[in-house]
N, C-alpha and C. Protein backbone atom coordinates (compact mmCIF):
# COMPACT_ATOMS: atom_id res chain seq x y z
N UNK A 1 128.01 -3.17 48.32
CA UNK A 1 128.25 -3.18 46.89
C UNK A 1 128.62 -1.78 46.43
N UNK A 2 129.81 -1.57 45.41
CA UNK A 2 129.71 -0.13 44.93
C UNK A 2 129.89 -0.34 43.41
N UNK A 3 129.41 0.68 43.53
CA UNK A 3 129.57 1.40 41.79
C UNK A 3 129.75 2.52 41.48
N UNK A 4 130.75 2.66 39.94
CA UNK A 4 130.99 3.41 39.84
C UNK A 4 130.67 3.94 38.52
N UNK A 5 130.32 5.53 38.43
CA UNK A 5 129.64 5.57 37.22
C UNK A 5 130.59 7.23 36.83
N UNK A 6 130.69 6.79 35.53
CA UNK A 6 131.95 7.42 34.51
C UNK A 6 130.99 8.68 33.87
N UNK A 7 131.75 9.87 34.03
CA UNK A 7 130.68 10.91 32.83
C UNK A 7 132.35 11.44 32.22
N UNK A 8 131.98 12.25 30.83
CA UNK A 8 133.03 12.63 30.04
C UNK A 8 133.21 12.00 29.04
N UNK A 9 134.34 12.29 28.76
CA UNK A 9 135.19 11.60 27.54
C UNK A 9 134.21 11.84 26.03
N UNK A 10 134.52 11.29 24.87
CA UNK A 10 134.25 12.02 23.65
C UNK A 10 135.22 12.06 22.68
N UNK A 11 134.78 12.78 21.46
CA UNK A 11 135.83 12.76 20.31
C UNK A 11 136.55 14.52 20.35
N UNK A 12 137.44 14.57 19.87
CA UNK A 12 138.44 15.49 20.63
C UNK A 12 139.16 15.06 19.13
N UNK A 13 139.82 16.83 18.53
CA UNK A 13 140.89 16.37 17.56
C UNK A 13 142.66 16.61 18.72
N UNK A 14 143.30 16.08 17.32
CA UNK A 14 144.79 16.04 18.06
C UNK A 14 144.86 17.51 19.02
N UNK A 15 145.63 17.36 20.26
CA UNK A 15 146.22 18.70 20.86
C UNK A 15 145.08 19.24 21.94
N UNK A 16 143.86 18.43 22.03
CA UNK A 16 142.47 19.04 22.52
C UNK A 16 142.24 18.28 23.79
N UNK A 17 141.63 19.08 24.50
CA UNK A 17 141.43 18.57 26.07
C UNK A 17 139.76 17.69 26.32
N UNK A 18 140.02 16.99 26.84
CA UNK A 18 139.08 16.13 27.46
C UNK A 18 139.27 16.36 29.03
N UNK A 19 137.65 15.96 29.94
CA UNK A 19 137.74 15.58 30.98
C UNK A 19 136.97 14.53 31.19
N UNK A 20 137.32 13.59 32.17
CA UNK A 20 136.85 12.10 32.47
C UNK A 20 135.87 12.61 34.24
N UNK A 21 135.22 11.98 34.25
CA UNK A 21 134.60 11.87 36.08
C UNK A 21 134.44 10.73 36.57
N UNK A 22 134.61 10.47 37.57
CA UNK A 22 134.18 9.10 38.36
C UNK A 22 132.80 9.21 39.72
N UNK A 23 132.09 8.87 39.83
CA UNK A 23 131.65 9.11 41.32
C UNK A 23 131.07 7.86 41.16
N UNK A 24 131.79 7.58 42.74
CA UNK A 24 131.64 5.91 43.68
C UNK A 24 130.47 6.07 44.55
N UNK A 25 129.56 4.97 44.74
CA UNK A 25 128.39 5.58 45.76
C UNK A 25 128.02 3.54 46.22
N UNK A 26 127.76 3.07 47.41
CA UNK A 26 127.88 2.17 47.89
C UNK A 26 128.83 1.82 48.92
N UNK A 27 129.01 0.77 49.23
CA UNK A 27 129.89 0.72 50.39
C UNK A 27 131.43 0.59 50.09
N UNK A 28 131.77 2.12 50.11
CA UNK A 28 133.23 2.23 49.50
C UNK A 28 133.99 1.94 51.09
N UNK A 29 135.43 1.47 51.16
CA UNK A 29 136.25 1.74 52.16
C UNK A 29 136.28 3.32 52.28
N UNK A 30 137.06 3.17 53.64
CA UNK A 30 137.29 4.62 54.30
C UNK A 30 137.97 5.04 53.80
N UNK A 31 139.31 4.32 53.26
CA UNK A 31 140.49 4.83 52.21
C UNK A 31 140.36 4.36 51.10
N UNK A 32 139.49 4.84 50.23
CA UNK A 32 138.86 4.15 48.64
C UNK A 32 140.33 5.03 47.95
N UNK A 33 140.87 4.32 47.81
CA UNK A 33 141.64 4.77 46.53
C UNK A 33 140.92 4.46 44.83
N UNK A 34 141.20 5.26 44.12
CA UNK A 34 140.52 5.36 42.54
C UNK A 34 141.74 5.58 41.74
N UNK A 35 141.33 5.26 40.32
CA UNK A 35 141.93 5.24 39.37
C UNK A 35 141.02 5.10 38.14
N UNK A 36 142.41 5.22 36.95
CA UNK A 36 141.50 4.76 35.66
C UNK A 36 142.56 4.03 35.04
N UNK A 37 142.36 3.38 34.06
CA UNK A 37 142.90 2.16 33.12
C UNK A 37 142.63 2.41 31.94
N UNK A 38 142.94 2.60 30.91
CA UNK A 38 142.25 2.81 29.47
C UNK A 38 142.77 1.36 28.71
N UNK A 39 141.79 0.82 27.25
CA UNK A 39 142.21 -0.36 26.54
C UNK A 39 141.74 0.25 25.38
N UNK A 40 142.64 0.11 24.80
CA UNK A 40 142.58 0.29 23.09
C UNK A 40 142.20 -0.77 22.23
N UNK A 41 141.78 -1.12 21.40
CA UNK A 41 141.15 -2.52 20.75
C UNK A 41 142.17 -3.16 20.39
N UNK A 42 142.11 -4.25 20.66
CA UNK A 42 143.33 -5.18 20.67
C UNK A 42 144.51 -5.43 21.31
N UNK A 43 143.80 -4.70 22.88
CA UNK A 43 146.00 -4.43 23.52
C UNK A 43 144.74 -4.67 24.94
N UNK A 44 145.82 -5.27 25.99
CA UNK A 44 145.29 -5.33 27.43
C UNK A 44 144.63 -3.61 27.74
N UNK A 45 144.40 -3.72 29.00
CA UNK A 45 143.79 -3.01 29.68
C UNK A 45 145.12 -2.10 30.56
N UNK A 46 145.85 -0.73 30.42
CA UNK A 46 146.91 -0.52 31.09
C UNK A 46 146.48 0.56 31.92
N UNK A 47 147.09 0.80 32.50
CA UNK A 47 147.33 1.80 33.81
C UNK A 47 147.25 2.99 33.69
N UNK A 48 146.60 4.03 33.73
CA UNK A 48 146.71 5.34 33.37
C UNK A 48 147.20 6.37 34.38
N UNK A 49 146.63 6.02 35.26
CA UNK A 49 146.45 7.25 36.81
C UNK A 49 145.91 7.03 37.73
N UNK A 50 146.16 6.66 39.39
CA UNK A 50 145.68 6.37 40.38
C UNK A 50 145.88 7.51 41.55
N UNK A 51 144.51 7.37 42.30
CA UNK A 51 145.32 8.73 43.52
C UNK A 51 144.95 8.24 44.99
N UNK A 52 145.68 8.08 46.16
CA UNK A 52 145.44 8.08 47.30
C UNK A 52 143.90 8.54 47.88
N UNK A 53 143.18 8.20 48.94
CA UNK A 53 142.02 8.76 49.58
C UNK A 53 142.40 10.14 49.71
N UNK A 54 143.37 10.31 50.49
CA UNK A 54 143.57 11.56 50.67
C UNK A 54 143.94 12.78 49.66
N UNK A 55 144.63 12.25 48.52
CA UNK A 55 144.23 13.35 47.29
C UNK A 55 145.90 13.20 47.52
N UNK A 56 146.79 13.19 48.15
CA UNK A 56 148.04 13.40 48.36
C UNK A 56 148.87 12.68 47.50
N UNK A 57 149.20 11.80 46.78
CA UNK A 57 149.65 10.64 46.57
C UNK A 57 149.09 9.85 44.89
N UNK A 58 149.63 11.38 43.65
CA UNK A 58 148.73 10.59 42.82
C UNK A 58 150.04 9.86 42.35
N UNK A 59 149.81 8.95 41.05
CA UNK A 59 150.54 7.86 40.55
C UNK A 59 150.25 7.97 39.03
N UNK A 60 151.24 8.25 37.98
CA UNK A 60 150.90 8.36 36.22
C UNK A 60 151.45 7.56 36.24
N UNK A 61 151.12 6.81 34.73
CA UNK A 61 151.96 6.38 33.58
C UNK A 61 152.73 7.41 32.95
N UNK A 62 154.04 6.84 32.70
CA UNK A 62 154.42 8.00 31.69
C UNK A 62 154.39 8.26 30.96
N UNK A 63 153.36 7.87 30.18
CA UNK A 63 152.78 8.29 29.22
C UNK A 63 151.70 9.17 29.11
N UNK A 64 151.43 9.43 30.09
CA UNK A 64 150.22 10.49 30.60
C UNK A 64 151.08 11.28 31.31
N UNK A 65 152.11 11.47 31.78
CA UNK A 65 152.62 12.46 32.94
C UNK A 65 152.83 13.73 32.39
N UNK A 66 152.65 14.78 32.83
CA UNK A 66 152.32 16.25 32.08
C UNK A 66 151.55 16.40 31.41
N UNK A 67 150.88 15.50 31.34
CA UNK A 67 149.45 16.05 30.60
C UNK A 67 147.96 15.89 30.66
N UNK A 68 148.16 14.73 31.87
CA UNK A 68 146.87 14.35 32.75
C UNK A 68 147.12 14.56 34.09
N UNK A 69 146.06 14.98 34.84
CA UNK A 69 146.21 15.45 36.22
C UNK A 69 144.77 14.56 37.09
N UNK A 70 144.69 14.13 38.08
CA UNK A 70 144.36 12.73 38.54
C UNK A 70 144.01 14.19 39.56
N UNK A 71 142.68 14.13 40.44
CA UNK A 71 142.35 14.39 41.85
C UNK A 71 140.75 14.26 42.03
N UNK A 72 140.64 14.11 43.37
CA UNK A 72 139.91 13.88 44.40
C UNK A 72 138.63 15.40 44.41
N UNK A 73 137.19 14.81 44.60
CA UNK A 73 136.41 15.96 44.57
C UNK A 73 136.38 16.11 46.53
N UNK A 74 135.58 17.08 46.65
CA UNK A 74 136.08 17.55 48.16
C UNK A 74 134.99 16.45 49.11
N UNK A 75 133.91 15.68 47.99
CA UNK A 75 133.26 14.72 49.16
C UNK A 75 134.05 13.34 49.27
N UNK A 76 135.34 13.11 48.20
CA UNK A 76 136.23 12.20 48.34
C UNK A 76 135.82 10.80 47.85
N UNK A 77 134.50 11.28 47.36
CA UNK A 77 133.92 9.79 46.37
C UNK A 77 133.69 9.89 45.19
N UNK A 78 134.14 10.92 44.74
CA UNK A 78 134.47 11.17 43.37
C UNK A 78 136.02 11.36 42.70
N UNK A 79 136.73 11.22 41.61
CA UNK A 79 137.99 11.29 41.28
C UNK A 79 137.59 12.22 39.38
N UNK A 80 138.92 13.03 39.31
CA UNK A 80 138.58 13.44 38.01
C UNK A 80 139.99 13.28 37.38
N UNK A 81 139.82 13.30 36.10
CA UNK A 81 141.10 13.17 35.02
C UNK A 81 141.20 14.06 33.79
N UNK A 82 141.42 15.62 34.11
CA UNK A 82 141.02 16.27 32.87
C UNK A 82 142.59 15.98 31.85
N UNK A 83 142.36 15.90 30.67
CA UNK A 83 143.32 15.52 29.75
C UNK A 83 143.29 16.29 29.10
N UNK A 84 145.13 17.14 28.60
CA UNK A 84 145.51 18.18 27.87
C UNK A 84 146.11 17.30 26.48
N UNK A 85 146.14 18.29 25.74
CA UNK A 85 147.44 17.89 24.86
C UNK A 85 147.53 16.53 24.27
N UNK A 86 145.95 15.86 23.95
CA UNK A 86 145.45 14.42 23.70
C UNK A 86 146.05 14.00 21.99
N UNK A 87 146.81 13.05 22.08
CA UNK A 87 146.87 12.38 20.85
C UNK A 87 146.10 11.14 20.58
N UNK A 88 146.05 10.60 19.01
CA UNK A 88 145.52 9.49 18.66
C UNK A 88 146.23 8.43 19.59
N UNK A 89 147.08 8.69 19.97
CA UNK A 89 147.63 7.35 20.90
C UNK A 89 146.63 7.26 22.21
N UNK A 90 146.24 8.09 22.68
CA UNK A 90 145.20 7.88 23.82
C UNK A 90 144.06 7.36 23.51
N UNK A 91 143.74 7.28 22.09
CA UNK A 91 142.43 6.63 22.08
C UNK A 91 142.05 5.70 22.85
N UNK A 92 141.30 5.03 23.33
CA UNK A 92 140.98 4.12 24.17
C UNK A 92 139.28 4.26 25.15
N UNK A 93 138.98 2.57 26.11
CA UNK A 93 138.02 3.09 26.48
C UNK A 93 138.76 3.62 27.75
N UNK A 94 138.51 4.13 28.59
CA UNK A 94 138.98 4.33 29.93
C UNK A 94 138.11 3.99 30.80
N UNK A 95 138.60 3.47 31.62
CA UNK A 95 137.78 2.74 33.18
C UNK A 95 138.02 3.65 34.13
N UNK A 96 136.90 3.76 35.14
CA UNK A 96 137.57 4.36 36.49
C UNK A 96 137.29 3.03 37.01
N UNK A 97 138.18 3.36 38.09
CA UNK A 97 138.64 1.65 38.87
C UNK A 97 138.59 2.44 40.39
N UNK A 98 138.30 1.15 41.39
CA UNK A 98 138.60 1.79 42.78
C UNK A 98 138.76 0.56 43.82
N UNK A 99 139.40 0.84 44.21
CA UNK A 99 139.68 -0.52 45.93
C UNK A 99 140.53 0.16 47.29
N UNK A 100 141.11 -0.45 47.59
CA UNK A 100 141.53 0.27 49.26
C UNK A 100 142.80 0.90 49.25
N UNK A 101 143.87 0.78 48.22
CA UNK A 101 144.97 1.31 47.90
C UNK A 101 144.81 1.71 46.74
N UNK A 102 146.00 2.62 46.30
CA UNK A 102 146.00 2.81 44.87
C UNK A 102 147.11 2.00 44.27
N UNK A 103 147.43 1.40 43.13
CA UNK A 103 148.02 0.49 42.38
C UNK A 103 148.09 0.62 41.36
N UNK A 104 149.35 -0.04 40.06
CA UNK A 104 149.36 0.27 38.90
C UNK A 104 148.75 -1.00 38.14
N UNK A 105 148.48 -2.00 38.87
CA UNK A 105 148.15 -3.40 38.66
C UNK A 105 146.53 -3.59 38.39
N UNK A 106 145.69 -3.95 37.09
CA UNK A 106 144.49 -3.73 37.46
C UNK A 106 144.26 -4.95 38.12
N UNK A 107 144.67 -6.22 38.13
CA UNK A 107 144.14 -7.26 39.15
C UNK A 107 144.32 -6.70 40.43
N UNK A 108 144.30 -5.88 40.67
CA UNK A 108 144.43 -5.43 42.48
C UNK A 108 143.60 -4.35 42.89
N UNK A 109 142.16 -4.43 41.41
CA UNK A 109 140.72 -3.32 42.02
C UNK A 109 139.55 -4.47 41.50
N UNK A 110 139.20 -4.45 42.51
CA UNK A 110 138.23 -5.16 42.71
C UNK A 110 136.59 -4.66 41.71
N UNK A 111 136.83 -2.69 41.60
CA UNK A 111 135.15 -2.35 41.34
C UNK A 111 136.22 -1.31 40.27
N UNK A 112 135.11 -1.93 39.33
CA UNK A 112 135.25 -1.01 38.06
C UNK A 112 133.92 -0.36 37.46
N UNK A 113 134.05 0.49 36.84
CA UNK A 113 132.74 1.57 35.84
C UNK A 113 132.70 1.00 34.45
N UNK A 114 131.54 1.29 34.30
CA UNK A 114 131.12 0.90 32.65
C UNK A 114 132.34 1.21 31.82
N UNK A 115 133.18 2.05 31.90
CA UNK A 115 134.27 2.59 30.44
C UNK A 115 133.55 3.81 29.72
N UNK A 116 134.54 4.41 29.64
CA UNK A 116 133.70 5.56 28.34
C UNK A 116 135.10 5.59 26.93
N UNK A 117 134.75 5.48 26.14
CA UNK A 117 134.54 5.96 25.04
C UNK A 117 135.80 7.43 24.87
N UNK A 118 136.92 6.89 24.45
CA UNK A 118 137.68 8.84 24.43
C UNK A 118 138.59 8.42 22.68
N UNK A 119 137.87 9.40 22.04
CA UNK A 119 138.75 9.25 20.58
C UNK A 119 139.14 10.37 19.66
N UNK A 120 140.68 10.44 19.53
CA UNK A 120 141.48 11.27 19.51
C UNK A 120 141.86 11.26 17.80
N UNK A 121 140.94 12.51 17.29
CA UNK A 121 141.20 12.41 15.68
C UNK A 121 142.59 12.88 15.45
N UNK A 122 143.11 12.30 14.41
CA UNK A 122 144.44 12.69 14.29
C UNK A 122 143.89 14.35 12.57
């Protein structure tokens, strides 16, 4: 069984940085790929940022690209997402997500984290 448990996120005005954490602990694969997903109230659940086991291989939305950076802590069961340059459009909860590849699809992660909470005063 794994789980994953989310620290970060918070209220932040426009232009202000946030950081997100993930750490996976249970029986992760050898190649746990991670990610996160954020949902805003009333809209699906979309894709934010995923990264390879190996740290090599991350994956944005482009809507995050240049301004969120996706990597791997050095015991490789943790993933971080510090966020620059945050608008009210990012509000949302954000998930860290994790399964054996990384993917932009959330039907294709099996283990997700509680969500935290990230809100972006305009």
């Amino acid at each position: 069984q794994v789980q994953l448990v989310e620290s970060g996120g918070g209220l932040v005005e426009t232009g202000g940085s946030l950081r997100l954490s993930c750490a996976a602990s249970g029986s992760t694969h050898d190649t746990y790929a991670m990610g996160w997903f954020r949902q805003a109230p009333g809209t699906e659940r979309v894709f934010v940022a995923a990264i390879s086991y190996s740290g090599a291989t991350p994956h944005y939305a482009d809507s995050v690209k240049g301004r969120f950076t996706i990597s791997r802590g050095n015991a490789k069961n943790t993933v971080y997402l510090p966020m620059n340059n945050l608008n009210p459009e990012d509000t949302a909860v954000y998930y860290c997500v994790g399964d054996v590849v990384p993917s932009r699809h959330y039907q294709e992660y099996r283990h997700w984290g509680q969500g935290n909470q990230v809100t972006v005063s305009s």
